[in-house]
C-alpha atoms as a PDB file:
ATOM      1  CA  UNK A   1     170.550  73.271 -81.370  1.00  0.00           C
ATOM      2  CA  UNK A   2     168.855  69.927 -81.625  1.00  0.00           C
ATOM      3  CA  UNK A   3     166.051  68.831 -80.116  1.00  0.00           C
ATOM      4  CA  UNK A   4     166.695  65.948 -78.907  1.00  0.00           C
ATOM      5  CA  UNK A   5     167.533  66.238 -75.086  1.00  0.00           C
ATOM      6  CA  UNK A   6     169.982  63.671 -74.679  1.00  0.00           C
ATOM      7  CA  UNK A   7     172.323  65.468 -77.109  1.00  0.00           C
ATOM      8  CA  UNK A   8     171.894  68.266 -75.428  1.00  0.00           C
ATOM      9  CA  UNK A   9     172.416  67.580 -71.856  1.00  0.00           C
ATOM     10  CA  UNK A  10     176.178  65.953 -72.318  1.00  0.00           C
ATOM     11  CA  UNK A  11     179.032  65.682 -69.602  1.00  0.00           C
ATOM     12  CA  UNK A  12     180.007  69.388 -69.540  1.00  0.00           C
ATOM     13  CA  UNK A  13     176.654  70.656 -69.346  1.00  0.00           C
ATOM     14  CA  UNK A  14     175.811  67.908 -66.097  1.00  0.00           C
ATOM     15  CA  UNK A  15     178.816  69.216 -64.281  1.00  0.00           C
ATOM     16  CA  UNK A  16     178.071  72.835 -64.845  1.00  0.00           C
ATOM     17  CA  UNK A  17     174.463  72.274 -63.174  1.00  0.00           C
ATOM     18  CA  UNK A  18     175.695  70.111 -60.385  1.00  0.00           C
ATOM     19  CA  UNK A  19     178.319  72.821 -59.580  1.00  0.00           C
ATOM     20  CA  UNK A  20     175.764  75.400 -59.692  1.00  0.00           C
ATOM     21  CA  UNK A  21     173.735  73.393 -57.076  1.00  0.00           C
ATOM     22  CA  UNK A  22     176.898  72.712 -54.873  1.00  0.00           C
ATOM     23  CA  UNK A  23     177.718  76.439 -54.506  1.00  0.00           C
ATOM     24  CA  UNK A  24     173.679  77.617 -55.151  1.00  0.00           C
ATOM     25  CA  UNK A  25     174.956  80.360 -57.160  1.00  0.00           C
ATOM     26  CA  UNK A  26     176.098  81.318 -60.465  1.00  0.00           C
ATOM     27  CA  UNK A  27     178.727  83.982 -59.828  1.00  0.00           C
ATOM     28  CA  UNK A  28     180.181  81.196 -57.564  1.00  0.00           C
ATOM     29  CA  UNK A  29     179.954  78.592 -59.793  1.00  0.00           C
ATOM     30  CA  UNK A  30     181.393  80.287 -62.276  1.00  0.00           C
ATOM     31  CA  UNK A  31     184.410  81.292 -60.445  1.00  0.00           C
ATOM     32  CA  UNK A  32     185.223  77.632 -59.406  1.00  0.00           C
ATOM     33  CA  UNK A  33     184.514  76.434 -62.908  1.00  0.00           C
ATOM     34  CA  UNK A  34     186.810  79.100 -64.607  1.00  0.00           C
ATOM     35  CA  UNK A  35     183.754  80.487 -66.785  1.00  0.00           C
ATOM     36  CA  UNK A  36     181.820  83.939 -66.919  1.00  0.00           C
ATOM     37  CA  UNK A  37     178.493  84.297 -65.244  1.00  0.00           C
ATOM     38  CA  UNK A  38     176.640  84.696 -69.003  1.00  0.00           C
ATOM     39  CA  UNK A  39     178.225  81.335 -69.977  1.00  0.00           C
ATOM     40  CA  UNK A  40     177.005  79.493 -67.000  1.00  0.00           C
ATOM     41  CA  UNK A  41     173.571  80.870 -66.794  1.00  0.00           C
ATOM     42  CA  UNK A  42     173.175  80.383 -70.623  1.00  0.00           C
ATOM     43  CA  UNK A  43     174.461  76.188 -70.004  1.00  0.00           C
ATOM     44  CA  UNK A  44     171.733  75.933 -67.010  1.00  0.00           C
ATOM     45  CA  UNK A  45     168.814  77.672 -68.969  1.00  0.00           C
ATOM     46  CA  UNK A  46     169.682  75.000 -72.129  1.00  0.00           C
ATOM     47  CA  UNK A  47     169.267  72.157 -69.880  1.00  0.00           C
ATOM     48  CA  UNK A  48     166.318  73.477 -68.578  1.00  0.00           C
ATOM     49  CA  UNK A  49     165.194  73.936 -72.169  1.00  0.00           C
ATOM     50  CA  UNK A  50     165.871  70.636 -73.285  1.00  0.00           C
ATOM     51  CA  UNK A  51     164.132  68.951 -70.072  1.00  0.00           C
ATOM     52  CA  UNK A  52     161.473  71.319 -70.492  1.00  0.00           C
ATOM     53  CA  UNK A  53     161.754  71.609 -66.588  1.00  0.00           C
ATOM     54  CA  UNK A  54     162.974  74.103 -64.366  1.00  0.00           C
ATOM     55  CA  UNK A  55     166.212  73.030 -62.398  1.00  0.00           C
ATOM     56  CA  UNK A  56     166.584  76.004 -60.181  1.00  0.00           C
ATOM     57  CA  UNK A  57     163.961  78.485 -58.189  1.00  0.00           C
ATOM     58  CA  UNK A  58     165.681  82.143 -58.501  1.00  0.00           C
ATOM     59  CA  UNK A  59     165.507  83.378 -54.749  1.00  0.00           C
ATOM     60  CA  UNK A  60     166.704  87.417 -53.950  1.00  0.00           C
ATOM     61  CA  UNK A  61     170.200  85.694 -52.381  1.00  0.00           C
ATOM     62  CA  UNK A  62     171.422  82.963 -54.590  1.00  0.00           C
ATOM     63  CA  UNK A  63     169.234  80.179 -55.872  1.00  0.00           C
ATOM     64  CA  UNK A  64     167.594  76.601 -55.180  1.00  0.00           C
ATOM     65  CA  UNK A  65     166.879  73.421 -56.620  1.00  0.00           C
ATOM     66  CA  UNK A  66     163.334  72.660 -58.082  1.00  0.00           C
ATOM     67  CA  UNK A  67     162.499  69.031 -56.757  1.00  0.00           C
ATOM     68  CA  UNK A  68     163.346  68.007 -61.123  1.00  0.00           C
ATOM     69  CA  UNK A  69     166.657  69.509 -60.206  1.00  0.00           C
ATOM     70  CA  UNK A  70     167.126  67.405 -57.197  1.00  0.00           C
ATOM     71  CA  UNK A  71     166.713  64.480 -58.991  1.00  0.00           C
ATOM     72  CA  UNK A  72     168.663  65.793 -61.996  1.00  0.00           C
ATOM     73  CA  UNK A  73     171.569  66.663 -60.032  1.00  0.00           C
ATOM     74  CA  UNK A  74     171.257  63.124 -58.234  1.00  0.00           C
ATOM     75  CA  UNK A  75     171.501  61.220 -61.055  1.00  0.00           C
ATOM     76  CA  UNK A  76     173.857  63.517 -62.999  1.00  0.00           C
ATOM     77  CA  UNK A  77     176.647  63.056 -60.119  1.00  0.00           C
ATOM     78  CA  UNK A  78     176.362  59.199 -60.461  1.00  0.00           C
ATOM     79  CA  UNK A  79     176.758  59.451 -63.718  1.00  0.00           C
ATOM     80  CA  UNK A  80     179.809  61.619 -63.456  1.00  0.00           C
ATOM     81  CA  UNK A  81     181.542  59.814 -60.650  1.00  0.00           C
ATOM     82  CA  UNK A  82     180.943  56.587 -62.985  1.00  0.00           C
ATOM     83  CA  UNK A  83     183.223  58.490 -65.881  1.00  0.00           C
ATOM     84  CA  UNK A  84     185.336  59.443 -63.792  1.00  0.00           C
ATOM     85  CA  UNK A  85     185.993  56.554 -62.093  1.00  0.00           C
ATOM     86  CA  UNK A  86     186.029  54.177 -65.826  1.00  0.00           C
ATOM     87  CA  UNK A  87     188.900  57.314 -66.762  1.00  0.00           C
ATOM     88  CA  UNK A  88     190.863  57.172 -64.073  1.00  0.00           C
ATOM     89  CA  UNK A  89     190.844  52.848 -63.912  1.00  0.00           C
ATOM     90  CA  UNK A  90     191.336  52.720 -67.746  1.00  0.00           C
ATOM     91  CA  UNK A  91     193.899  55.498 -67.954  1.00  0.00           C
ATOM     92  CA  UNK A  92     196.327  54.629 -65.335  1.00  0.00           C
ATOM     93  CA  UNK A  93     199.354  51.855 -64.993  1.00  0.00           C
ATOM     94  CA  UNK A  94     198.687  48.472 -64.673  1.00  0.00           C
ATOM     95  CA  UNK A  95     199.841  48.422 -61.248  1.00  0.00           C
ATOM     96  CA  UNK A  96     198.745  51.810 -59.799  1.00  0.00           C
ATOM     97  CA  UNK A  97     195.385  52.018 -58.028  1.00  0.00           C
ATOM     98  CA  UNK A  98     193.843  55.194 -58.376  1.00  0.00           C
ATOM     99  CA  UNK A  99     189.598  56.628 -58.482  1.00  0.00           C
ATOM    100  CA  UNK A 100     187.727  57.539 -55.463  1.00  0.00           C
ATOM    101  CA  UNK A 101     185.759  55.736 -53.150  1.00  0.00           C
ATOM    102  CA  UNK A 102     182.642  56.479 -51.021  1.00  0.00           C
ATOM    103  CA  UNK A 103     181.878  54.768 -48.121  1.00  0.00           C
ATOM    104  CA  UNK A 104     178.714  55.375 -46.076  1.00  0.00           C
ATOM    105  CA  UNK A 105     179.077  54.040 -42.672  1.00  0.00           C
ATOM    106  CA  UNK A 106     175.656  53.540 -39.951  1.00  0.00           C
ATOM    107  CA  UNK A 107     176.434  53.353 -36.738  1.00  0.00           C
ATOM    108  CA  UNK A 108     176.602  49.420 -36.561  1.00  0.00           C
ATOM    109  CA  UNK A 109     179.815  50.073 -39.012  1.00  0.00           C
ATOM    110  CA  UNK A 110     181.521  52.548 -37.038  1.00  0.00           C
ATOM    111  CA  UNK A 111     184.168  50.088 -35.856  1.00  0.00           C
ATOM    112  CA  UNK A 112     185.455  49.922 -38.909  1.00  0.00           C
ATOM    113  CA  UNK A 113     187.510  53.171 -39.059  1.00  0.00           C
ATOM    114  CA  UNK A 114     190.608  52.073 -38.926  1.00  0.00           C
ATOM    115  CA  UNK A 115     189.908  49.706 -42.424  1.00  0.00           C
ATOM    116  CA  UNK A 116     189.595  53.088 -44.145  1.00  0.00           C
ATOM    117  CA  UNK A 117     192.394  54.518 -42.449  1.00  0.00           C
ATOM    118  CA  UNK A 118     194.120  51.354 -43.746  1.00  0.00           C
ATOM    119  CA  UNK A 119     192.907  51.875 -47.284  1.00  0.00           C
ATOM    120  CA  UNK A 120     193.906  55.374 -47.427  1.00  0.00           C
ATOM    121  CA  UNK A 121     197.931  54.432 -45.927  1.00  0.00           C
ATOM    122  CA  UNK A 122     197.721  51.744 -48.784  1.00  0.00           C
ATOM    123  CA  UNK A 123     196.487  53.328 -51.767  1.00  0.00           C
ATOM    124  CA  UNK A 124     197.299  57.139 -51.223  1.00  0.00           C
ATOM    125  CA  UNK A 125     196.239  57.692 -55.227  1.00  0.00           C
ATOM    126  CA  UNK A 126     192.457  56.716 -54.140  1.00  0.00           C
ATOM    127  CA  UNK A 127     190.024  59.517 -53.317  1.00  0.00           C
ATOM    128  CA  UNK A 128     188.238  58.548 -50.276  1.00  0.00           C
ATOM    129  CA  UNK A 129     184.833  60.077 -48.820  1.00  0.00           C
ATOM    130  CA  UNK A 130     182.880  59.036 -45.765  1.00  0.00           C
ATOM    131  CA  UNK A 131     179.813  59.809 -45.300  1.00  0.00           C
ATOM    132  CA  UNK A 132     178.068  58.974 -41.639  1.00  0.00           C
ATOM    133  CA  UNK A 133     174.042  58.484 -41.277  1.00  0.00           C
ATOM    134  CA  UNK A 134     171.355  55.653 -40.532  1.00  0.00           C
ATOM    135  CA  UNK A 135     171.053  53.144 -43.185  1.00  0.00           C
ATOM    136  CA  UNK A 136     167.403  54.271 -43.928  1.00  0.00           C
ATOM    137  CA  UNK A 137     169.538  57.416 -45.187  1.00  0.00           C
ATOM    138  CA  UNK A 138     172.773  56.010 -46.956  1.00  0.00           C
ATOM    139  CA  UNK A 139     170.916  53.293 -48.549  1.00  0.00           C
ATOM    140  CA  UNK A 140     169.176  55.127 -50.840  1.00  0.00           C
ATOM    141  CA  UNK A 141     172.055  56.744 -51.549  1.00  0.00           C
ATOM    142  CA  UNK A 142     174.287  53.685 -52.495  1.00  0.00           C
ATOM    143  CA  UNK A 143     171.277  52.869 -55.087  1.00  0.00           C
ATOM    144  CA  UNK A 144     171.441  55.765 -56.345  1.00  0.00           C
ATOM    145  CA  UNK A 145     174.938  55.462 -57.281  1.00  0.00           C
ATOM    146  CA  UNK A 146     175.761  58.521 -55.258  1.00  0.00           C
ATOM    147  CA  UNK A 147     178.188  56.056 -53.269  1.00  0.00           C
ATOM    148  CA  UNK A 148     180.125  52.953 -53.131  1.00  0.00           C
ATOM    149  CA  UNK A 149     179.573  50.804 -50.128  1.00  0.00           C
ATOM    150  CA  UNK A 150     177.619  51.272 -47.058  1.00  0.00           C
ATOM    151  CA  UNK A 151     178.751  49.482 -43.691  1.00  0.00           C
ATOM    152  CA  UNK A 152     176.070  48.760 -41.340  1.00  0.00           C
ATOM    153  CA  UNK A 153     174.074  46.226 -39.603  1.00  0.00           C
ATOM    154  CA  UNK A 154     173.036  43.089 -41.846  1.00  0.00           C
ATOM    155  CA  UNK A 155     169.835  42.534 -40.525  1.00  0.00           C
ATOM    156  CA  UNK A 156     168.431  45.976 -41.937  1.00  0.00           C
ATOM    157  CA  UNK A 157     171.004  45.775 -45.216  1.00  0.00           C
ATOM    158  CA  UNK A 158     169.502  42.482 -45.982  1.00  0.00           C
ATOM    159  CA  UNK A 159     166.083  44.223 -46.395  1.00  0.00           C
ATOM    160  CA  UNK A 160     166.759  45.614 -49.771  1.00  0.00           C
ATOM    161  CA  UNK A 161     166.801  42.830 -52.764  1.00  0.00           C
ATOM    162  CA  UNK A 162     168.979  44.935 -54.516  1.00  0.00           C
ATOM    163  CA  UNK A 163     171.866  44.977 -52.472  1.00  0.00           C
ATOM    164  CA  UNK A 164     174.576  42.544 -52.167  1.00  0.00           C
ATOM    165  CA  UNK A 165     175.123  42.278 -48.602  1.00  0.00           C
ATOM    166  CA  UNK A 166     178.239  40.424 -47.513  1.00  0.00           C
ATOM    167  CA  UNK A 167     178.489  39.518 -43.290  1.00  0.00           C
ATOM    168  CA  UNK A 168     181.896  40.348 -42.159  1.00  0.00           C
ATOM    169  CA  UNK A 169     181.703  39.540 -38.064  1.00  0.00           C
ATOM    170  CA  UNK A 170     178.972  39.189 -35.208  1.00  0.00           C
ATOM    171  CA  UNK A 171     177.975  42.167 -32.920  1.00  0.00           C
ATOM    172  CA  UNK A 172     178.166  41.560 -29.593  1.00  0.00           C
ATOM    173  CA  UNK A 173     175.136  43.558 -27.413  1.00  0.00           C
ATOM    174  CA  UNK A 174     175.017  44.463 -24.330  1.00  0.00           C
ATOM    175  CA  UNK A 175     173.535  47.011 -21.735  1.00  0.00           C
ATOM    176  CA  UNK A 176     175.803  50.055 -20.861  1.00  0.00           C
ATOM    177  CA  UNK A 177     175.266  51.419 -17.112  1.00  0.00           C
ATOM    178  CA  UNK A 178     176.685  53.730 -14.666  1.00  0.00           C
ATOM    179  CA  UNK A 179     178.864  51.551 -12.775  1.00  0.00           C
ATOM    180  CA  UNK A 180     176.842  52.439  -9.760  1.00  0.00           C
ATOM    181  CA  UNK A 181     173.389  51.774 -11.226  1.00  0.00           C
ATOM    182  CA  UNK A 182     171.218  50.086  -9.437  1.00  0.00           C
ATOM    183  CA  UNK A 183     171.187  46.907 -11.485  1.00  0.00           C
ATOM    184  CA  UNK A 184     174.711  46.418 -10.288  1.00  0.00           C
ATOM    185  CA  UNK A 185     172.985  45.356  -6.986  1.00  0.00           C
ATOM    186  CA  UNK A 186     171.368  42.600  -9.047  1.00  0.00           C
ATOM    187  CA  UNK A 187     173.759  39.310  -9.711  1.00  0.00           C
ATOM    188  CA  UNK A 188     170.957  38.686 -12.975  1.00  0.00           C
ATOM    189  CA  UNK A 189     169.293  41.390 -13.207  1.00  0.00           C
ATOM    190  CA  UNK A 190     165.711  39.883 -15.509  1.00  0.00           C
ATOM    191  CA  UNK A 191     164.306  41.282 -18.974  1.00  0.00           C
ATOM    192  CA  UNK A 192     161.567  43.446 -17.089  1.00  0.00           C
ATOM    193  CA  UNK A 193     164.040  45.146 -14.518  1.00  0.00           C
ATOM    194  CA  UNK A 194     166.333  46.405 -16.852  1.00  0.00           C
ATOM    195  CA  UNK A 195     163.443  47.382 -19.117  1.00  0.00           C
ATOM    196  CA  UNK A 196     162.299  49.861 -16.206  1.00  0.00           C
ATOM    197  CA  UNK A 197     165.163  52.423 -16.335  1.00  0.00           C
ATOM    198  CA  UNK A 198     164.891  55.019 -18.905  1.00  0.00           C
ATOM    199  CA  UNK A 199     165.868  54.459 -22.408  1.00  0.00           C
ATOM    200  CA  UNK A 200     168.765  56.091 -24.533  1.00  0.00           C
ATOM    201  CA  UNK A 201     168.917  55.928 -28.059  1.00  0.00           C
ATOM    202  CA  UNK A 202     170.512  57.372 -31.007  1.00  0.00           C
ATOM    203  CA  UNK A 203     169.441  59.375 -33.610  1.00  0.00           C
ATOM    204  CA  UNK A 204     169.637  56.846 -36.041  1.00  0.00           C
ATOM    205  CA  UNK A 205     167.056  53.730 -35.340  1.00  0.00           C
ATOM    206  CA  UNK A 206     168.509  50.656 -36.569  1.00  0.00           C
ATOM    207  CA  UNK A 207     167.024  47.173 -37.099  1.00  0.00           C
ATOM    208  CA  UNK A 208     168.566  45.952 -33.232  1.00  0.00           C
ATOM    209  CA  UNK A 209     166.350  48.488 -31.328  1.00  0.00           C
ATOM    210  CA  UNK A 210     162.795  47.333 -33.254  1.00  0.00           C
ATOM    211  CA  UNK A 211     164.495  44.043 -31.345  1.00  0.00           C
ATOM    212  CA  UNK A 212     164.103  45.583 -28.211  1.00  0.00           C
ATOM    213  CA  UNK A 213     161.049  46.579 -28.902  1.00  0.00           C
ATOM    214  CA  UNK A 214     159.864  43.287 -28.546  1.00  0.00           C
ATOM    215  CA  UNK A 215     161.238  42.611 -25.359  1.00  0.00           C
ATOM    216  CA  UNK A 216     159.219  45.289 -24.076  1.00  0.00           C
ATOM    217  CA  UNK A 217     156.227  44.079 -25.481  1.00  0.00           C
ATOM    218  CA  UNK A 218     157.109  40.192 -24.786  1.00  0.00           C
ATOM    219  CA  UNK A 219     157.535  41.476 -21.231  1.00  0.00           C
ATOM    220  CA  UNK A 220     153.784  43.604 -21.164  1.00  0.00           C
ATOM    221  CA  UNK A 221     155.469  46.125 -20.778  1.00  0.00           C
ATOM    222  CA  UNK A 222     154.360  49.800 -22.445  1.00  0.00           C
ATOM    223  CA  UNK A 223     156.327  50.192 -26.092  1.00  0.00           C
ATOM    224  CA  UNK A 224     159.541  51.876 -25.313  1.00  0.00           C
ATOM    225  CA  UNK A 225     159.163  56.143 -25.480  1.00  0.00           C
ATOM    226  CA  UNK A 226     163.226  56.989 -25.376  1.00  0.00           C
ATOM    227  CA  UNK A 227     163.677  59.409 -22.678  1.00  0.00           C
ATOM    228  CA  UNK A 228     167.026  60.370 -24.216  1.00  0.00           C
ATOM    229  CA  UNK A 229     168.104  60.766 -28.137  1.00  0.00           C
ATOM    230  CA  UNK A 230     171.564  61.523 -29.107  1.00  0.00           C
ATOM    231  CA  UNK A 231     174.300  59.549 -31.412  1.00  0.00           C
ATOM    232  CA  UNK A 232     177.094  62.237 -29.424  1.00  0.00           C
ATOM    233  CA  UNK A 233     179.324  59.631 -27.993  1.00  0.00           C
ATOM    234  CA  UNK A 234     180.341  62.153 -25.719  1.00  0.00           C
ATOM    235  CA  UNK A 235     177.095  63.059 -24.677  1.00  0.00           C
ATOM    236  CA  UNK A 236     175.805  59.336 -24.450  1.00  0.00           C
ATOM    237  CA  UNK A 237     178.972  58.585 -22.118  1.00  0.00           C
ATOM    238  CA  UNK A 238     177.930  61.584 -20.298  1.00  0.00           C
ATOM    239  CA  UNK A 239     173.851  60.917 -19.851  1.00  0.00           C
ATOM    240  CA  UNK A 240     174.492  57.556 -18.785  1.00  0.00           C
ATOM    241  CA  UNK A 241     177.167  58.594 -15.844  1.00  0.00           C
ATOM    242  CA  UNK A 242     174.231  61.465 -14.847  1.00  0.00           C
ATOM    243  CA  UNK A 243     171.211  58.868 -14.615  1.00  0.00           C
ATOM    244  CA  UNK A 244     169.556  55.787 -14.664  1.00  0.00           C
ATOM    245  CA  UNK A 245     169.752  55.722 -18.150  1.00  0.00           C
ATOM    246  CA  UNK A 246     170.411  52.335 -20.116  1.00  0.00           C
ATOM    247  CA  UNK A 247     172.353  52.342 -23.743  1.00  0.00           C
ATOM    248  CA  UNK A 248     172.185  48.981 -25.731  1.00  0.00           C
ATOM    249  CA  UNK A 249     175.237  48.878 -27.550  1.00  0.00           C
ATOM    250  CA  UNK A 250     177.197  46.707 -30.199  1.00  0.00           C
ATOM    251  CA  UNK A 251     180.467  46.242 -30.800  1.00  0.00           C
ATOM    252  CA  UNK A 252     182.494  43.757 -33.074  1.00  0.00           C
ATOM    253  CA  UNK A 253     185.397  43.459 -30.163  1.00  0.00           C
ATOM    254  CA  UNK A 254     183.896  41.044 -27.808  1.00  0.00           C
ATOM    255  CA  UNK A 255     185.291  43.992 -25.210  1.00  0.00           C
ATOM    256  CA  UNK A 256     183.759  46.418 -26.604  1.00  0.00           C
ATOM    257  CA  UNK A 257     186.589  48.471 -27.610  1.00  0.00           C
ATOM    258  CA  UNK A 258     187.534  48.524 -23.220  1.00  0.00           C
ATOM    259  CA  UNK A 259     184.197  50.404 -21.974  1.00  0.00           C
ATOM    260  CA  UNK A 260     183.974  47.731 -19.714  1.00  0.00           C
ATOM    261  CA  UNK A 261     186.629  50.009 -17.654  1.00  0.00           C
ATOM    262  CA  UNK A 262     184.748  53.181 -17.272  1.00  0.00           C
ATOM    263  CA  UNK A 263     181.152  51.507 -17.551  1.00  0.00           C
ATOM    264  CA  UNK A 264     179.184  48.638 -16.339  1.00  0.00           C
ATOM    265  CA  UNK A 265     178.242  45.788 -19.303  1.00  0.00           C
ATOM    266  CA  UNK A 266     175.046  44.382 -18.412  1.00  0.00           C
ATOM    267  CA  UNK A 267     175.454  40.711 -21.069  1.00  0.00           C
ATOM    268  CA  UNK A 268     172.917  38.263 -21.514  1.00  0.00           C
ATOM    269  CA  UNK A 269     170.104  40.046 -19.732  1.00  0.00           C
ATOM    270  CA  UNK A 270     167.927  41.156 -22.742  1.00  0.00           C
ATOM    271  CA  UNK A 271     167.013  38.153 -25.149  1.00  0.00           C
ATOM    272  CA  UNK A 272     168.162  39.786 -29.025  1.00  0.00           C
ATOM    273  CA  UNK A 273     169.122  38.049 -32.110  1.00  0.00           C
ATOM    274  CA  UNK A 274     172.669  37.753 -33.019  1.00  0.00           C
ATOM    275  CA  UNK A 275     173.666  41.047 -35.847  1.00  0.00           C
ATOM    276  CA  UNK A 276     176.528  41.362 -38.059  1.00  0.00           C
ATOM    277  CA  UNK A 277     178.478  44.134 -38.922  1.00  0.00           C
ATOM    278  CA  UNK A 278     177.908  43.960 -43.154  1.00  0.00           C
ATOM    279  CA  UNK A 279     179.453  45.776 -46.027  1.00  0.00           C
ATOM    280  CA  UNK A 280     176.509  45.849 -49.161  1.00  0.00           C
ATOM    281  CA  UNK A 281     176.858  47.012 -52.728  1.00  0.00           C
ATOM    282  CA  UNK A 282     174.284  47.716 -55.209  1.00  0.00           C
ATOM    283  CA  UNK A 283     173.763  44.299 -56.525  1.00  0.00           C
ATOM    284  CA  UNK A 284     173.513  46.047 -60.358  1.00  0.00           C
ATOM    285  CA  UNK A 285     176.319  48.369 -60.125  1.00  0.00           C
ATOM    286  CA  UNK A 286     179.846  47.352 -61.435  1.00  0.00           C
ATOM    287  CA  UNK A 287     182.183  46.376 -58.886  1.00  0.00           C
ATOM    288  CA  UNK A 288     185.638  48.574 -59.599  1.00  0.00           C
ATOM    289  CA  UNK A 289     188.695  47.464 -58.408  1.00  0.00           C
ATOM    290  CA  UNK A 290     188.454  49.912 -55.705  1.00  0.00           C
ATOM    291  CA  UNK A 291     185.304  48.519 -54.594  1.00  0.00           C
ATOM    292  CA  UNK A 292     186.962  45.254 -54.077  1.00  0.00           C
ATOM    293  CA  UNK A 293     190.241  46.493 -52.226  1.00  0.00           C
ATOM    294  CA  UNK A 294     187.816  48.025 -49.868  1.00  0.00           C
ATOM    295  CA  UNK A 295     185.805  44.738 -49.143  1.00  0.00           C
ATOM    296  CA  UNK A 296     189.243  43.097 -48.686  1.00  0.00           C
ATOM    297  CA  UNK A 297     190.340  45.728 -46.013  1.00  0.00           C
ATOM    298  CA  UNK A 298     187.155  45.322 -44.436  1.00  0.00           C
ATOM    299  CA  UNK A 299     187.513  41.592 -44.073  1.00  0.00           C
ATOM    300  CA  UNK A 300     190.601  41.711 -43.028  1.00  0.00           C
ATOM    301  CA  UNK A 301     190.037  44.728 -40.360  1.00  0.00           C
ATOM    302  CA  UNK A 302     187.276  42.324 -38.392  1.00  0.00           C
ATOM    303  CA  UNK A 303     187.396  38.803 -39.262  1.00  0.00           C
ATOM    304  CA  UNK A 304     186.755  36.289 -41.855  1.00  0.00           C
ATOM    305  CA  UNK A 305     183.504  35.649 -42.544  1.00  0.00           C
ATOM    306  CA  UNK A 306     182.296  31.723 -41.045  1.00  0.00           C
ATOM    307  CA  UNK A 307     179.465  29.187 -42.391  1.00  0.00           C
ATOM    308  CA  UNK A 308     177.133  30.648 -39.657  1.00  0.00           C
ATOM    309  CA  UNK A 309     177.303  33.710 -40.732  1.00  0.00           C
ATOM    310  CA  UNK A 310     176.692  33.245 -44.448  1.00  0.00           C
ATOM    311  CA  UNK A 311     172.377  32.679 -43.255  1.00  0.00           C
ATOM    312  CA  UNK A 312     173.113  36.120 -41.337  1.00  0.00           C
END
């Protein structure tokens, strides 16, 4: 066997350890992979060999990876998804659209659904995975190469120089209520009197919540402690109808997708910057033709991008 590691560790080898990690055990592994047990655990302990690092901890049920083999496996499934994707674009018709596409959506992107649902009625011969988290999690991710796109709010996309951020359409904000709150009683309710009520949150922290931050402290007020943390729409719906609770919310749809009929919109009465539902890319990445189908579906789903938005 040679020496030299990068001979070693080839394309069969990488997707017998990342299958081992999937199912975090050999017998398994080998079963999905049509091998024997010996074959597999022989592959894994080469690799190892040739890193000179161990992959995998061997636990009494099944096994784990080492933190090398987290970052092995990482890399070694953006490499793989990168053949596969140059195979299936270079092997195909002309015409045909085929590959696989991996979207991570934050919750500023959620509206955008239906693009994918779209995308998927379009081009049935594209594999398409979703995967739905904060930014500060998916991010990563898309620089990694682990996925395509991530949908989310610009003002926190635009953070990271290596991404190619592209605006698609404003978020509108505004304060969801009980419709009996007791800010309905107020014809403008101020700043400070919404600020009062008890704040609800989801799990995820974007960049439009470190902007109310700042109203609490441009108001003297005591830095925001959520009283209530959940990204359950359910739940939030619920919370709000039990208490005083306020939710800031954005929406593309100026209506906000009809809330406005089982909850009251409180508009104008906290002072935030304007936020824009964004697609981004890794800026170094190739863009596949799949890639660019999906930015055209996401366009299209919201609307064009304008001149003001371009600074967003």
């Amino acid at each position: 066997m040679t020496n030299d590691p990068a001979h070693v560790v080839d394309l069969r080898r990488m997707r017998t350890v990342v299958e081992v990690a999937r199912a975090e055990a050999i017998t398994t592994a080998a079963q999905t992979l049509g091998l024997t047990q010996s074959a597999v655990s022989r592959t894994v302990a080469e690799v190892e060999e040739a890193l000179g690092q161990r992959l995998f901890d061997r636990l009494p049920r099944g096994i784990q990876l080492t933190d090398a083999g987290r970052l092995f496996v990482a890399r070694a499934r953006s490499v793989l998804a990168e053949v596969d994707d140059m195979v299936a674009e270079i092997s195909t018709a002309p015409n045909r659209v085929t590959g696989r596409l991996r979207v991570g959506v934050a919750a500023a992107g959620s509206s955008t659904a239906l693009a994918f649902v779209d995308f998927a009625r379009e081009y049935p011969d594209v594999a398409l995975e979703t995967t739905h988290a904060s930014d500060q999690t998916l991010v990563p991710r898309l620089l990694h190469g682990e996925i395509d796109l991530v949908v989310g709010s610009s003002s926190y996309l635009k953070r990271w120089r290596e991404l190619e951020v592209t605006p698609i359409a404003p978020l509108h904000f505004a304060v969801m209520v009980r419709p009996d709150h007791p800010l309905s009683l107020i014809d403008e309710p101020t700043e400070a009197e919404v600020l009062a009520y008890p704040l609800l949150l989801p799990e995820s922290i974007e960049a439009a919540f470190s902007d109310i931050a700042l109203r609490y402290l441009h108001n003297d007020l005591p830095s925001p402690k959520p009283r209530y943390v959940t990204s359950n729409p359910e739940l939030i719906g619920r919370l709000i109808k039990a208490t005083d609770a306020f939710f800031p919310i954005m929406h593309p749809d100026a209506d906000f997708a009809g809330l406005g009929r089982h909850f009251l919109l409180l508009r104008d009465c906290l002072s935030m910057p304007t936020h824009y539902v964004s697609y981004a890319r890794a800026a170094q990445r190739p863009k596949t033709r799949v890639i660019e189908i999906a930015e055209r579906l996401l366009a299209r789903h919201l609307q064009p991008t304008t001149p003001a938005m371009e600074s967003a």
